[in-house]
PDBML (XML) file of the C-alpha atoms, coordinates in Angstrom:
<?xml version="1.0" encoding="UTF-8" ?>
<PDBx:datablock datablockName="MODEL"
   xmlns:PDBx="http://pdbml.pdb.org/schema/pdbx-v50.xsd"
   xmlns:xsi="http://www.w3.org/2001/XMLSchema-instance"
   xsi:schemaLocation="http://pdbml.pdb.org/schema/pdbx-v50.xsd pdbx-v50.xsd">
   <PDBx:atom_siteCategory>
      <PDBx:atom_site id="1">
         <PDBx:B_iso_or_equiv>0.00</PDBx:B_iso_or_equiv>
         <PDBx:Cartn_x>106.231</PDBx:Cartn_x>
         <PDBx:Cartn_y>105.314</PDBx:Cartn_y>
         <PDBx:Cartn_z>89.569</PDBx:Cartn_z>
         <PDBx:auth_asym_id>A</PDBx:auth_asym_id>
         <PDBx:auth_atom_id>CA</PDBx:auth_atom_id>
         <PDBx:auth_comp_id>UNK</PDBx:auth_comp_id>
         <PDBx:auth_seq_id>1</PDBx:auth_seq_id>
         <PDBx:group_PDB>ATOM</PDBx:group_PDB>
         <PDBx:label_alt_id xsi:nil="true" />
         <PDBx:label_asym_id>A</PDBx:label_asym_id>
         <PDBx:label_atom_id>CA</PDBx:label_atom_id>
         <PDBx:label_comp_id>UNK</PDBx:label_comp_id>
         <PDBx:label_entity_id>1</PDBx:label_entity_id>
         <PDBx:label_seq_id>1</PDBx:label_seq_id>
         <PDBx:occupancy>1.00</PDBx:occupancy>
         <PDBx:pdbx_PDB_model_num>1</PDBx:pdbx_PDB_model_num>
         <PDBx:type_symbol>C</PDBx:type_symbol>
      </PDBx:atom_site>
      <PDBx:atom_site id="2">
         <PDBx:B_iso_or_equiv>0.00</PDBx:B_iso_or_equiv>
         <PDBx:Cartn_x>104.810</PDBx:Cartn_x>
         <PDBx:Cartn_y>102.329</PDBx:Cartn_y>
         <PDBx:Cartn_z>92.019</PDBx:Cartn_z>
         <PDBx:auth_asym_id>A</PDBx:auth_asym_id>
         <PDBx:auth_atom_id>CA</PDBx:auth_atom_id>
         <PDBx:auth_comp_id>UNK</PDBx:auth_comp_id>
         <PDBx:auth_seq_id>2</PDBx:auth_seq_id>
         <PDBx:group_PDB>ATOM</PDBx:group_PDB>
         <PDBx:label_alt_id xsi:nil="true" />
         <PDBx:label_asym_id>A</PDBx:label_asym_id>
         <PDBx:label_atom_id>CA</PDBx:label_atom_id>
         <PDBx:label_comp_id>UNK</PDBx:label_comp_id>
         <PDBx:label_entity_id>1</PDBx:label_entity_id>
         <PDBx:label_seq_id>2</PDBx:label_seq_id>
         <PDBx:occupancy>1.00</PDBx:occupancy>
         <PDBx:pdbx_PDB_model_num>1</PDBx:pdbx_PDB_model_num>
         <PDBx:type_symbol>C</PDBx:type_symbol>
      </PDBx:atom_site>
      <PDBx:atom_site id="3">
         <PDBx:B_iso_or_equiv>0.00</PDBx:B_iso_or_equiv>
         <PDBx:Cartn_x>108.238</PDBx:Cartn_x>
         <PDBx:Cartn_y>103.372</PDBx:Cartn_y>
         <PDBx:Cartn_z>94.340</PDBx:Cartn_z>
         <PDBx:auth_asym_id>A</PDBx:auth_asym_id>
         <PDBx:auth_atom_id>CA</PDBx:auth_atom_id>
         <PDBx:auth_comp_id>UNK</PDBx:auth_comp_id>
         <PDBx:auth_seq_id>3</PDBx:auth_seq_id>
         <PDBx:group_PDB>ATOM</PDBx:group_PDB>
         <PDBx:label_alt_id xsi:nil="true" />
         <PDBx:label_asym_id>A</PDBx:label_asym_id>
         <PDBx:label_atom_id>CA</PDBx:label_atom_id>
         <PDBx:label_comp_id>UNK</PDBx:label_comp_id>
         <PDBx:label_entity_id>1</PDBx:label_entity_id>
         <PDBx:label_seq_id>3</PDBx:label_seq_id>
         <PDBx:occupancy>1.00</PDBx:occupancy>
         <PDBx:pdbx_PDB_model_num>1</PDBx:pdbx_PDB_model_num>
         <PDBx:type_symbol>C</PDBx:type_symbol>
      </PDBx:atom_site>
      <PDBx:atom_site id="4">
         <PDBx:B_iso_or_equiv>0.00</PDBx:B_iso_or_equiv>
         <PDBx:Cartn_x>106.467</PDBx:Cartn_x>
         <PDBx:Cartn_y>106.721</PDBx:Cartn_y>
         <PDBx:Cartn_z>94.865</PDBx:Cartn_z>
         <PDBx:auth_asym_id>A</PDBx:auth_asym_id>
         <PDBx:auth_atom_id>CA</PDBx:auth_atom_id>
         <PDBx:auth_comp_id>UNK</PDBx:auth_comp_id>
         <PDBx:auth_seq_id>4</PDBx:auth_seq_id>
         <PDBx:group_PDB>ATOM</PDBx:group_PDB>
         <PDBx:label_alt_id xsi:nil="true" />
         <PDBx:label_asym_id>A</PDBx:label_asym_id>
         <PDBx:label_atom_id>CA</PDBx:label_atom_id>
         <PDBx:label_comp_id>UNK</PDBx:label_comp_id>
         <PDBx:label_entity_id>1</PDBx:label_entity_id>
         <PDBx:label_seq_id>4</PDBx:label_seq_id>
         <PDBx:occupancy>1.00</PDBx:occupancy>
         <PDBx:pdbx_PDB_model_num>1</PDBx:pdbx_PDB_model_num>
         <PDBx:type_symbol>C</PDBx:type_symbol>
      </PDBx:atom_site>
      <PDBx:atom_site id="5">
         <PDBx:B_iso_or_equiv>0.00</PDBx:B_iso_or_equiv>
         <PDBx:Cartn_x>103.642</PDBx:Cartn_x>
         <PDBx:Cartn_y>105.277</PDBx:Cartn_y>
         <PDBx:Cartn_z>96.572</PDBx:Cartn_z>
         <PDBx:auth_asym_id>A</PDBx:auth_asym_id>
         <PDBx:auth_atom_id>CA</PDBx:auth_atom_id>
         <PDBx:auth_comp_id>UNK</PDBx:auth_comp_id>
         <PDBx:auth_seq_id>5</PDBx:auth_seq_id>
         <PDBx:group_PDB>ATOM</PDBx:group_PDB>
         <PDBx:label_alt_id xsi:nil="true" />
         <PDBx:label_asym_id>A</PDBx:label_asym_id>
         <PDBx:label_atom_id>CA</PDBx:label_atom_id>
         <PDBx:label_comp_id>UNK</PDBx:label_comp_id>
         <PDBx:label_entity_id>1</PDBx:label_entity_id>
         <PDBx:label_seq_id>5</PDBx:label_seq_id>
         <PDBx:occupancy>1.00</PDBx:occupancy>
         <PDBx:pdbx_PDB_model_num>1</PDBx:pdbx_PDB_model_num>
         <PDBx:type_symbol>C</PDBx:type_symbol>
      </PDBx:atom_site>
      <PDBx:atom_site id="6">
         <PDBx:B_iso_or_equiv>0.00</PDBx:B_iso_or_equiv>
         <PDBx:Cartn_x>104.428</PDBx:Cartn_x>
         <PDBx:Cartn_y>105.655</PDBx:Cartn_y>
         <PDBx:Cartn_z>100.143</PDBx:Cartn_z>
         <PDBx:auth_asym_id>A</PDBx:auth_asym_id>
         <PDBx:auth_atom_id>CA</PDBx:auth_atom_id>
         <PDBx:auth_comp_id>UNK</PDBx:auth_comp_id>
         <PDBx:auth_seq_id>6</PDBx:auth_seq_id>
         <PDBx:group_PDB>ATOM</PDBx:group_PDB>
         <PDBx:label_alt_id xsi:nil="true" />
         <PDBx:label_asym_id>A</PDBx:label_asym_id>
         <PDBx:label_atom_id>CA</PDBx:label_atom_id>
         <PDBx:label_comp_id>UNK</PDBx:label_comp_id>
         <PDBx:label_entity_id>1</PDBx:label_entity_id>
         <PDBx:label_seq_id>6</PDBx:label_seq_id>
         <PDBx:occupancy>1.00</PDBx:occupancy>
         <PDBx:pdbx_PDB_model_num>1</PDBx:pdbx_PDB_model_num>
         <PDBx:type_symbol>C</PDBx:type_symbol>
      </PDBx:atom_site>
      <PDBx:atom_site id="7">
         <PDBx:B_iso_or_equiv>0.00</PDBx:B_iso_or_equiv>
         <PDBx:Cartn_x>103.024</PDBx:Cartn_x>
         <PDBx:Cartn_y>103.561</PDBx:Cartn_y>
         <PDBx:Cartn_z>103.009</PDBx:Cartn_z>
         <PDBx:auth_asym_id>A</PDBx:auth_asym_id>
         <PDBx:auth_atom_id>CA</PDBx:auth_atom_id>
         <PDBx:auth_comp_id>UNK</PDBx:auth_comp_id>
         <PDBx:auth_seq_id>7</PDBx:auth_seq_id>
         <PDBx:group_PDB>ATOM</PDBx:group_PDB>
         <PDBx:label_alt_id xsi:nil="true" />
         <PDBx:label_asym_id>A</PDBx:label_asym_id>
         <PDBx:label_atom_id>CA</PDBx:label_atom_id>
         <PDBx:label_comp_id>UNK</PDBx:label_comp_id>
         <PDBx:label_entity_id>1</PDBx:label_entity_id>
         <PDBx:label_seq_id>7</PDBx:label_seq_id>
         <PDBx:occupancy>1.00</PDBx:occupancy>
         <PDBx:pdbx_PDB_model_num>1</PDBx:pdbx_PDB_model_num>
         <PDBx:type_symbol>C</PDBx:type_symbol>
      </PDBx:atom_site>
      <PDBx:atom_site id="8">
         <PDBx:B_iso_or_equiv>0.00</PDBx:B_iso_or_equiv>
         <PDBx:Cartn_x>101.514</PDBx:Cartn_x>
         <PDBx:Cartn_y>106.252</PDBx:Cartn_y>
         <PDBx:Cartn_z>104.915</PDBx:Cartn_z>
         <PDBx:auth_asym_id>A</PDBx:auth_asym_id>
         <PDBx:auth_atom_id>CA</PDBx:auth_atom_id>
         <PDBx:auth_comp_id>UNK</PDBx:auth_comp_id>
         <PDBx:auth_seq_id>8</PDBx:auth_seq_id>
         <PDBx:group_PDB>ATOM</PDBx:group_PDB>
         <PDBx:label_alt_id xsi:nil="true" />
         <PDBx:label_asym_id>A</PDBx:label_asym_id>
         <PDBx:label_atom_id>CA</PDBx:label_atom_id>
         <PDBx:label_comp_id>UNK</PDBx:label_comp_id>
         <PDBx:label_entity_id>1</PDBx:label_entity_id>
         <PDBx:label_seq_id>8</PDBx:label_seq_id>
         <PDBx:occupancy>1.00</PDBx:occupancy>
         <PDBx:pdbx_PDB_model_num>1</PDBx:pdbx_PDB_model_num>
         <PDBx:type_symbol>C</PDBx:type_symbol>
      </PDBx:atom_site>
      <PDBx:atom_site id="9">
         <PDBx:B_iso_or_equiv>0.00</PDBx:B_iso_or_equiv>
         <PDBx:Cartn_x>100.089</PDBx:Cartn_x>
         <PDBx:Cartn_y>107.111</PDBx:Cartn_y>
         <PDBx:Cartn_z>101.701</PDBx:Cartn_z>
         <PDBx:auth_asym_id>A</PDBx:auth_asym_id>
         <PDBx:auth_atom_id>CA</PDBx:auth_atom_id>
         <PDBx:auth_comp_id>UNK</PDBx:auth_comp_id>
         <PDBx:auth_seq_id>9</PDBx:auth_seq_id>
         <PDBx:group_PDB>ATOM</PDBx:group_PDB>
         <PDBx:label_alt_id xsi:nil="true" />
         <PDBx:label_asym_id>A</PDBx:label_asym_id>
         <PDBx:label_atom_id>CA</PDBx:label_atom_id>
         <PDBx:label_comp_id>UNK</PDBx:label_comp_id>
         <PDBx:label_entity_id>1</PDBx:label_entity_id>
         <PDBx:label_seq_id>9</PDBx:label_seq_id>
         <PDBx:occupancy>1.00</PDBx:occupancy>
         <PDBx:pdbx_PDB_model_num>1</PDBx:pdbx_PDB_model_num>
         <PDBx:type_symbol>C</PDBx:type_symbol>
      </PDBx:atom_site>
      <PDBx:atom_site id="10">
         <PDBx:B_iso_or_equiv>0.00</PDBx:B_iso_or_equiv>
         <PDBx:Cartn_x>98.871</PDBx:Cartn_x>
         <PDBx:Cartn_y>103.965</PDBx:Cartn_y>
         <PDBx:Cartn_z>100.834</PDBx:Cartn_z>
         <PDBx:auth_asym_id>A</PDBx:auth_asym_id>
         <PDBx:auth_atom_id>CA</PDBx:auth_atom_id>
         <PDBx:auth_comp_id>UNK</PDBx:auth_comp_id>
         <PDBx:auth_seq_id>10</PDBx:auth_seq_id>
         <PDBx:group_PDB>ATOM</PDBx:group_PDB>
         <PDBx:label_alt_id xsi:nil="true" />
         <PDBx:label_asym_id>A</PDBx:label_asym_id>
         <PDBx:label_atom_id>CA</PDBx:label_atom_id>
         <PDBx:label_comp_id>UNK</PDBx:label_comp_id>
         <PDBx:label_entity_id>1</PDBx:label_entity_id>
         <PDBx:label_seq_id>10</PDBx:label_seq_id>
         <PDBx:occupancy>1.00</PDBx:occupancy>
         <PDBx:pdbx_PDB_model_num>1</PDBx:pdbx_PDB_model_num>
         <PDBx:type_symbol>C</PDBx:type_symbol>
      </PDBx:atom_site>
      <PDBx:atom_site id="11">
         <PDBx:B_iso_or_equiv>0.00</PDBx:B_iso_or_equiv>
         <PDBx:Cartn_x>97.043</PDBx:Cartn_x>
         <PDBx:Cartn_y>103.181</PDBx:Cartn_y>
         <PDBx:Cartn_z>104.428</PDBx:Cartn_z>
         <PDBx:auth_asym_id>A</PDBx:auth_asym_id>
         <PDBx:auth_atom_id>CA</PDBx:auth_atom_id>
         <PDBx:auth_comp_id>UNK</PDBx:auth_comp_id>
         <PDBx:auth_seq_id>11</PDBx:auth_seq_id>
         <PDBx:group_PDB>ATOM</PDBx:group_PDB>
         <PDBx:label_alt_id xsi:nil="true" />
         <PDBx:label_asym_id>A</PDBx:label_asym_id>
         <PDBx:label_atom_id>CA</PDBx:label_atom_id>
         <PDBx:label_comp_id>UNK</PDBx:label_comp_id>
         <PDBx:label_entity_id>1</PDBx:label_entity_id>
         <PDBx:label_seq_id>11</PDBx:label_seq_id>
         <PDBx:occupancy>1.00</PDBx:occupancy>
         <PDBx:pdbx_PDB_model_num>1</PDBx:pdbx_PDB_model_num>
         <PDBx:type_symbol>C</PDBx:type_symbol>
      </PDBx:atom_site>
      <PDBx:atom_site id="12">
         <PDBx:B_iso_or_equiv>0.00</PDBx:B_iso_or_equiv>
         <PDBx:Cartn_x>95.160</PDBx:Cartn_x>
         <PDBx:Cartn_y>107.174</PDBx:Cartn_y>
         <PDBx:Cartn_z>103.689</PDBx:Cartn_z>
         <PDBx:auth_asym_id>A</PDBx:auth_asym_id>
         <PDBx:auth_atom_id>CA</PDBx:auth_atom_id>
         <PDBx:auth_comp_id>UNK</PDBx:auth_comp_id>
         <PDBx:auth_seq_id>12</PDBx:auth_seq_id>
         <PDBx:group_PDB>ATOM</PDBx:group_PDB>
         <PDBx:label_alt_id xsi:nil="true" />
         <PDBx:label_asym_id>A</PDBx:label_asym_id>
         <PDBx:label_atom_id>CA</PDBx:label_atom_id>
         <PDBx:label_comp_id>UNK</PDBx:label_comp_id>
         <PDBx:label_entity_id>1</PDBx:label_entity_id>
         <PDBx:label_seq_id>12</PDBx:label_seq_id>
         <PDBx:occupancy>1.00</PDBx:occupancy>
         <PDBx:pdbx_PDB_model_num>1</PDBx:pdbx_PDB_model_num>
         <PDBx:type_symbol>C</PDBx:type_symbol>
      </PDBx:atom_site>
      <PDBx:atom_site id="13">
         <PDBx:B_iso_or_equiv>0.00</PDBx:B_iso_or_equiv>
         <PDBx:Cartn_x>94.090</PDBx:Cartn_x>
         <PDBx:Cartn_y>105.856</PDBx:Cartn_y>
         <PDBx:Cartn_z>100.752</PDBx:Cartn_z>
         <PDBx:auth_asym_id>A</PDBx:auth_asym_id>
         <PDBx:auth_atom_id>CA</PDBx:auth_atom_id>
         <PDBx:auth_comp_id>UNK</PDBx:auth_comp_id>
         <PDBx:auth_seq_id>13</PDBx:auth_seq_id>
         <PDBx:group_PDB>ATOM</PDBx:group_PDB>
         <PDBx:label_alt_id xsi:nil="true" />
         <PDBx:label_asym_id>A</PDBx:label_asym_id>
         <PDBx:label_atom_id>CA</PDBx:label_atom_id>
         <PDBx:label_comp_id>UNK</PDBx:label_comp_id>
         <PDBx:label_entity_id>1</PDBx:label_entity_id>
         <PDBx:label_seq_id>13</PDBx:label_seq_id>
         <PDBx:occupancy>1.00</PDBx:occupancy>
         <PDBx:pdbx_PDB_model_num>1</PDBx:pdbx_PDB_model_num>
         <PDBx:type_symbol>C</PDBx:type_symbol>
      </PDBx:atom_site>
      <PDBx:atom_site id="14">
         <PDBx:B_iso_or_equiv>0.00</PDBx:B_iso_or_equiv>
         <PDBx:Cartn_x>92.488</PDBx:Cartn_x>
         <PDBx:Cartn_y>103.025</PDBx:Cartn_y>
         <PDBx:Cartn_z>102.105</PDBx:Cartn_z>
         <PDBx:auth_asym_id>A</PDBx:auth_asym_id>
         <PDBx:auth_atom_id>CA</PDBx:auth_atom_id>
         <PDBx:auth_comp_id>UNK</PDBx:auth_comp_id>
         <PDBx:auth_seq_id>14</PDBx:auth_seq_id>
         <PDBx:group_PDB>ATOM</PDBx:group_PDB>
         <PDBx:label_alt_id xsi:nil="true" />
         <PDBx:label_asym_id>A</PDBx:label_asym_id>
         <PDBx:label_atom_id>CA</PDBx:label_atom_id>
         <PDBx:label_comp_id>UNK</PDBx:label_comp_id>
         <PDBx:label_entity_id>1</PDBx:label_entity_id>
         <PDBx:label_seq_id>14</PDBx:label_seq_id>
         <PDBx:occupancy>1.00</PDBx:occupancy>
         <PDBx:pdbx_PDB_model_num>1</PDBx:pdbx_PDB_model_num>
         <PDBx:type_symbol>C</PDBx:type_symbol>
      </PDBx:atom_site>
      <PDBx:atom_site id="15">
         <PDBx:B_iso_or_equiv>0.00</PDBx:B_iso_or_equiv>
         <PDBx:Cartn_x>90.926</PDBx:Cartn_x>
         <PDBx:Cartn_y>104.732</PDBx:Cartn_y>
         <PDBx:Cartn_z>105.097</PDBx:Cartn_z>
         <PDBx:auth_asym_id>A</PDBx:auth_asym_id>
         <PDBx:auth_atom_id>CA</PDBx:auth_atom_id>
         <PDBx:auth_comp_id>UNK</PDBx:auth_comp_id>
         <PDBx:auth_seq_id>15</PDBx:auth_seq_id>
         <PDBx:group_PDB>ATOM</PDBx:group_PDB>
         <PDBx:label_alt_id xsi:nil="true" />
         <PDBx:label_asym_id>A</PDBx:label_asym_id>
         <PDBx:label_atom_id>CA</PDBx:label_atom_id>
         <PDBx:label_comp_id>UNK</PDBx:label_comp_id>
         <PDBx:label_entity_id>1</PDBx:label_entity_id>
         <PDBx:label_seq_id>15</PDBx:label_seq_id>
         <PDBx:occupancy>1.00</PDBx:occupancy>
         <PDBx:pdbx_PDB_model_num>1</PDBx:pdbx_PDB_model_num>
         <PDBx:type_symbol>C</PDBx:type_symbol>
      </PDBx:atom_site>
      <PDBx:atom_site id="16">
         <PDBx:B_iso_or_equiv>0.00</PDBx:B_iso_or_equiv>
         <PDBx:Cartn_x>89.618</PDBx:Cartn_x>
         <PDBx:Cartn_y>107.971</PDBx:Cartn_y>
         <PDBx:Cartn_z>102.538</PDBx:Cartn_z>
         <PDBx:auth_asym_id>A</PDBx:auth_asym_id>
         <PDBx:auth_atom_id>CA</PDBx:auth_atom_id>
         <PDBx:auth_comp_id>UNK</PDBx:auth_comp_id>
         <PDBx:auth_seq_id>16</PDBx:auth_seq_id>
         <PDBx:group_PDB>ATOM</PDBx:group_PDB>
         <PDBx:label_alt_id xsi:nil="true" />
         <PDBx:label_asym_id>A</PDBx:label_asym_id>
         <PDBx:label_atom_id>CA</PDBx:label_atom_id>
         <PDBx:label_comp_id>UNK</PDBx:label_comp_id>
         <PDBx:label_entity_id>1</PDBx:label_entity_id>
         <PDBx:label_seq_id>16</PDBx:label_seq_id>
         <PDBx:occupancy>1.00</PDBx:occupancy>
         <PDBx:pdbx_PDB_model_num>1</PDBx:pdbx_PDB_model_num>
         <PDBx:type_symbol>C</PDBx:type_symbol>
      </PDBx:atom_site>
      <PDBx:atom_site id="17">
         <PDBx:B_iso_or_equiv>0.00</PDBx:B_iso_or_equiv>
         <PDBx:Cartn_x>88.324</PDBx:Cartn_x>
         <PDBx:Cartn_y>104.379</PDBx:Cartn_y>
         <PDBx:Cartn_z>100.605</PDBx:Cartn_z>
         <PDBx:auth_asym_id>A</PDBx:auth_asym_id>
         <PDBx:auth_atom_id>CA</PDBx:auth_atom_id>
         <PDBx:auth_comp_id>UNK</PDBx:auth_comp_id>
         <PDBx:auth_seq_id>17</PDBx:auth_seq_id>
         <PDBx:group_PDB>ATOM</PDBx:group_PDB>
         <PDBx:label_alt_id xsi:nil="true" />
         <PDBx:label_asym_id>A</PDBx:label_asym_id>
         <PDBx:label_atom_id>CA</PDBx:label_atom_id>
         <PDBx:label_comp_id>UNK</PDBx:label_comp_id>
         <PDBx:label_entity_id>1</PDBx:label_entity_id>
         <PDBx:label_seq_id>17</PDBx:label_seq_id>
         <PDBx:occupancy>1.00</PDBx:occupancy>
         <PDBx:pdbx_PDB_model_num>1</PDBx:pdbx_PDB_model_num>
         <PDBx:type_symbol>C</PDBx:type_symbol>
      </PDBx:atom_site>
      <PDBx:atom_site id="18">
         <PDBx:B_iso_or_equiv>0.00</PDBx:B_iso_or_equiv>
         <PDBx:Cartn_x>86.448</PDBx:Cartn_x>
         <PDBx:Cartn_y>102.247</PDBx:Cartn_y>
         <PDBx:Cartn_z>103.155</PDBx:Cartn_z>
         <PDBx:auth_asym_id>A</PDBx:auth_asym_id>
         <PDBx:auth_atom_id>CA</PDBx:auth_atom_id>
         <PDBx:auth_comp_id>UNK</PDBx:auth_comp_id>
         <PDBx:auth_seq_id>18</PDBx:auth_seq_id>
         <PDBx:group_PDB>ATOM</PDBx:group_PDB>
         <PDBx:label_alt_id xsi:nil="true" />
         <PDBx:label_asym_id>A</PDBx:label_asym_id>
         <PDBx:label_atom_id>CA</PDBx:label_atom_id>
         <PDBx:label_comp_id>UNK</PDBx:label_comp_id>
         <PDBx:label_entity_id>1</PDBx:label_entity_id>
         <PDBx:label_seq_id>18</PDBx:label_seq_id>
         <PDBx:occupancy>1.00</PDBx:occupancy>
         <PDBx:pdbx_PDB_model_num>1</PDBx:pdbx_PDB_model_num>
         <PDBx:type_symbol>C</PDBx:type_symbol>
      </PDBx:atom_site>
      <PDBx:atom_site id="19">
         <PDBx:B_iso_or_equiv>0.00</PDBx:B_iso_or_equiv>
         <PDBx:Cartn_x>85.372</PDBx:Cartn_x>
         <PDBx:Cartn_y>105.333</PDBx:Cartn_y>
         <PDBx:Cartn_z>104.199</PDBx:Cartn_z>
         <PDBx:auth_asym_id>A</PDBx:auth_asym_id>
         <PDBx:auth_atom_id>CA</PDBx:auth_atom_id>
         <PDBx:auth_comp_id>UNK</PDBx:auth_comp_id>
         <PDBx:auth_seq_id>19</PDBx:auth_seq_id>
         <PDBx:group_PDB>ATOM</PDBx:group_PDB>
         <PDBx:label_alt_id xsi:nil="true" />
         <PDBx:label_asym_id>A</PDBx:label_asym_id>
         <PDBx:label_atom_id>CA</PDBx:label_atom_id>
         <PDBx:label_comp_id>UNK</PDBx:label_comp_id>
         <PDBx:label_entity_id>1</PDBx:label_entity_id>
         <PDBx:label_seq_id>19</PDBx:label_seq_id>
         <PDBx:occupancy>1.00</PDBx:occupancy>
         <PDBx:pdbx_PDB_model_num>1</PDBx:pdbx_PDB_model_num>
         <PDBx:type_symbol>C</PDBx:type_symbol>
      </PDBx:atom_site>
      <PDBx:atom_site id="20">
         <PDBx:B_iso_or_equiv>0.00</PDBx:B_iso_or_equiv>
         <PDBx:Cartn_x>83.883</PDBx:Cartn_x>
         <PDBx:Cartn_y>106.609</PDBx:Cartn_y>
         <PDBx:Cartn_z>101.301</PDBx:Cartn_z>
         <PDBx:auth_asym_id>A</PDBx:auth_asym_id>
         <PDBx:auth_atom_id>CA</PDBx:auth_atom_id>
         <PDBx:auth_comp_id>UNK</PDBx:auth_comp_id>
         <PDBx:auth_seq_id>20</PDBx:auth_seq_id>
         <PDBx:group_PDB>ATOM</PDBx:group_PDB>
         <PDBx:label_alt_id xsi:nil="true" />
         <PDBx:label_asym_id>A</PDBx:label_asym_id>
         <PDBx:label_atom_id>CA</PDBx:label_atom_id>
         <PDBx:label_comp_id>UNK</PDBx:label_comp_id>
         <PDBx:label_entity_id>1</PDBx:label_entity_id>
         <PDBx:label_seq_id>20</PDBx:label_seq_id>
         <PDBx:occupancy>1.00</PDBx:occupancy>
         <PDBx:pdbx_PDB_model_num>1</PDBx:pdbx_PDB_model_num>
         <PDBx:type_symbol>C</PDBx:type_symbol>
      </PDBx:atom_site>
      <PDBx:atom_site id="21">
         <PDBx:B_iso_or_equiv>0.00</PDBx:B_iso_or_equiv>
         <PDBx:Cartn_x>82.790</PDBx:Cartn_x>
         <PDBx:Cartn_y>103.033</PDBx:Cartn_y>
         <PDBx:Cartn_z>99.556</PDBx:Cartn_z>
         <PDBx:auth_asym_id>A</PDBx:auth_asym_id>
         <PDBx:auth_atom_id>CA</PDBx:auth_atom_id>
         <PDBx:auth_comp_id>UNK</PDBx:auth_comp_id>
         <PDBx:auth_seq_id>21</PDBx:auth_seq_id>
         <PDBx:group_PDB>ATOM</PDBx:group_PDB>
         <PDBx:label_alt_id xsi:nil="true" />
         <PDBx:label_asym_id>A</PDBx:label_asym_id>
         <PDBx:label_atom_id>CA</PDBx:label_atom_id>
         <PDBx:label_comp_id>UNK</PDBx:label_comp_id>
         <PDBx:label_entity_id>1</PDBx:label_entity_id>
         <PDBx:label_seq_id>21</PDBx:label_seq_id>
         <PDBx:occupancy>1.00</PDBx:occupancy>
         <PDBx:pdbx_PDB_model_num>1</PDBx:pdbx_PDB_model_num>
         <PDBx:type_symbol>C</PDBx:type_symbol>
      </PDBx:atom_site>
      <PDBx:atom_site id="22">
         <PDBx:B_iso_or_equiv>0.00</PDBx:B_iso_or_equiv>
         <PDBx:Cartn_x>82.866</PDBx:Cartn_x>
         <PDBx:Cartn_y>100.866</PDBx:Cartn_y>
         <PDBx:Cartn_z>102.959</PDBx:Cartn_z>
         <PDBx:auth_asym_id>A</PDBx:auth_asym_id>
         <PDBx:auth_atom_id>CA</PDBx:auth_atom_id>
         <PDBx:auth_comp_id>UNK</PDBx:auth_comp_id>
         <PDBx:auth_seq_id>22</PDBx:auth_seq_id>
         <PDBx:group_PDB>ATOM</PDBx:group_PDB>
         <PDBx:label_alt_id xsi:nil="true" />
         <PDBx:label_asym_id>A</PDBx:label_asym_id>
         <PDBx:label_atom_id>CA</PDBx:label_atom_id>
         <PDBx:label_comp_id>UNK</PDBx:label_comp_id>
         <PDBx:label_entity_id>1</PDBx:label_entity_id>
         <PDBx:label_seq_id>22</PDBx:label_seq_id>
         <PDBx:occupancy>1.00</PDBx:occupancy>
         <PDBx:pdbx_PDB_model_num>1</PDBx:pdbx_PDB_model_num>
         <PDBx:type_symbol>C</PDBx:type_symbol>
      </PDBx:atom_site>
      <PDBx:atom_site id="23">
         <PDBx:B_iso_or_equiv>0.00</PDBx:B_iso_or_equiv>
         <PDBx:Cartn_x>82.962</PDBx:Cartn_x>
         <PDBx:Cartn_y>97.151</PDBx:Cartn_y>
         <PDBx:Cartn_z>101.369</PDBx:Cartn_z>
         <PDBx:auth_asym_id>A</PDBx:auth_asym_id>
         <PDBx:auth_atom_id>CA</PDBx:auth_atom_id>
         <PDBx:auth_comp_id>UNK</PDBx:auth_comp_id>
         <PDBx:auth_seq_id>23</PDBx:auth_seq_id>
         <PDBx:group_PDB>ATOM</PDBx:group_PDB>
         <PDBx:label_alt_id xsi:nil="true" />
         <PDBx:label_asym_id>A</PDBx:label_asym_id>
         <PDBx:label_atom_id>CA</PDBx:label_atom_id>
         <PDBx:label_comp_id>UNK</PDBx:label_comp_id>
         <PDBx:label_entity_id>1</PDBx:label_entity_id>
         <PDBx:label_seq_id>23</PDBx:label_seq_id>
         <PDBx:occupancy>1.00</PDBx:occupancy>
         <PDBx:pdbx_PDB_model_num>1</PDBx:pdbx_PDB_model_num>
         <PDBx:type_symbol>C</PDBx:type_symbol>
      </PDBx:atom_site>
      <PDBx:atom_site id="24">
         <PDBx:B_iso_or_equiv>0.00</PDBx:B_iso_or_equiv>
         <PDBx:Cartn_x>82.208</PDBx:Cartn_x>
         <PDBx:Cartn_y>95.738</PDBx:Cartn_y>
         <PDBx:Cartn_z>104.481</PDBx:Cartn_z>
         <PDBx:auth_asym_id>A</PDBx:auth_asym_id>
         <PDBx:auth_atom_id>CA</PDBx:auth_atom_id>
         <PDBx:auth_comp_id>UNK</PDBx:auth_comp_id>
         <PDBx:auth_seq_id>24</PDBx:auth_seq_id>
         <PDBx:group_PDB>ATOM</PDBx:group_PDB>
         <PDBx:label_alt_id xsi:nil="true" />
         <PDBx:label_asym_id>A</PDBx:label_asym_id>
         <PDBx:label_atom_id>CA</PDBx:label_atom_id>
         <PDBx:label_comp_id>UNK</PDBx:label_comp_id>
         <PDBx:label_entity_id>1</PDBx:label_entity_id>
         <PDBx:label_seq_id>24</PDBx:label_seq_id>
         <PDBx:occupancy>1.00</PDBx:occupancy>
         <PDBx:pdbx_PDB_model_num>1</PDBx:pdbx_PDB_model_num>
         <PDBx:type_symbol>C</PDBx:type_symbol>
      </PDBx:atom_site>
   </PDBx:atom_siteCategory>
</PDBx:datablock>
């Protein structure tokens, strides 16, 4: 369920994400 998907949850996701892929 997209509702689940919390905003602090979202922005760790990102940072675990940058962090791991970068994408600079």
């Amino acid at each position: 369920y997209p509702d689940l998907m919390t905003e602090a949850y979202r922005r760790y996701l990102l940072n675990q994400f940058r962090k791991q892929y970068s994408f600079a």
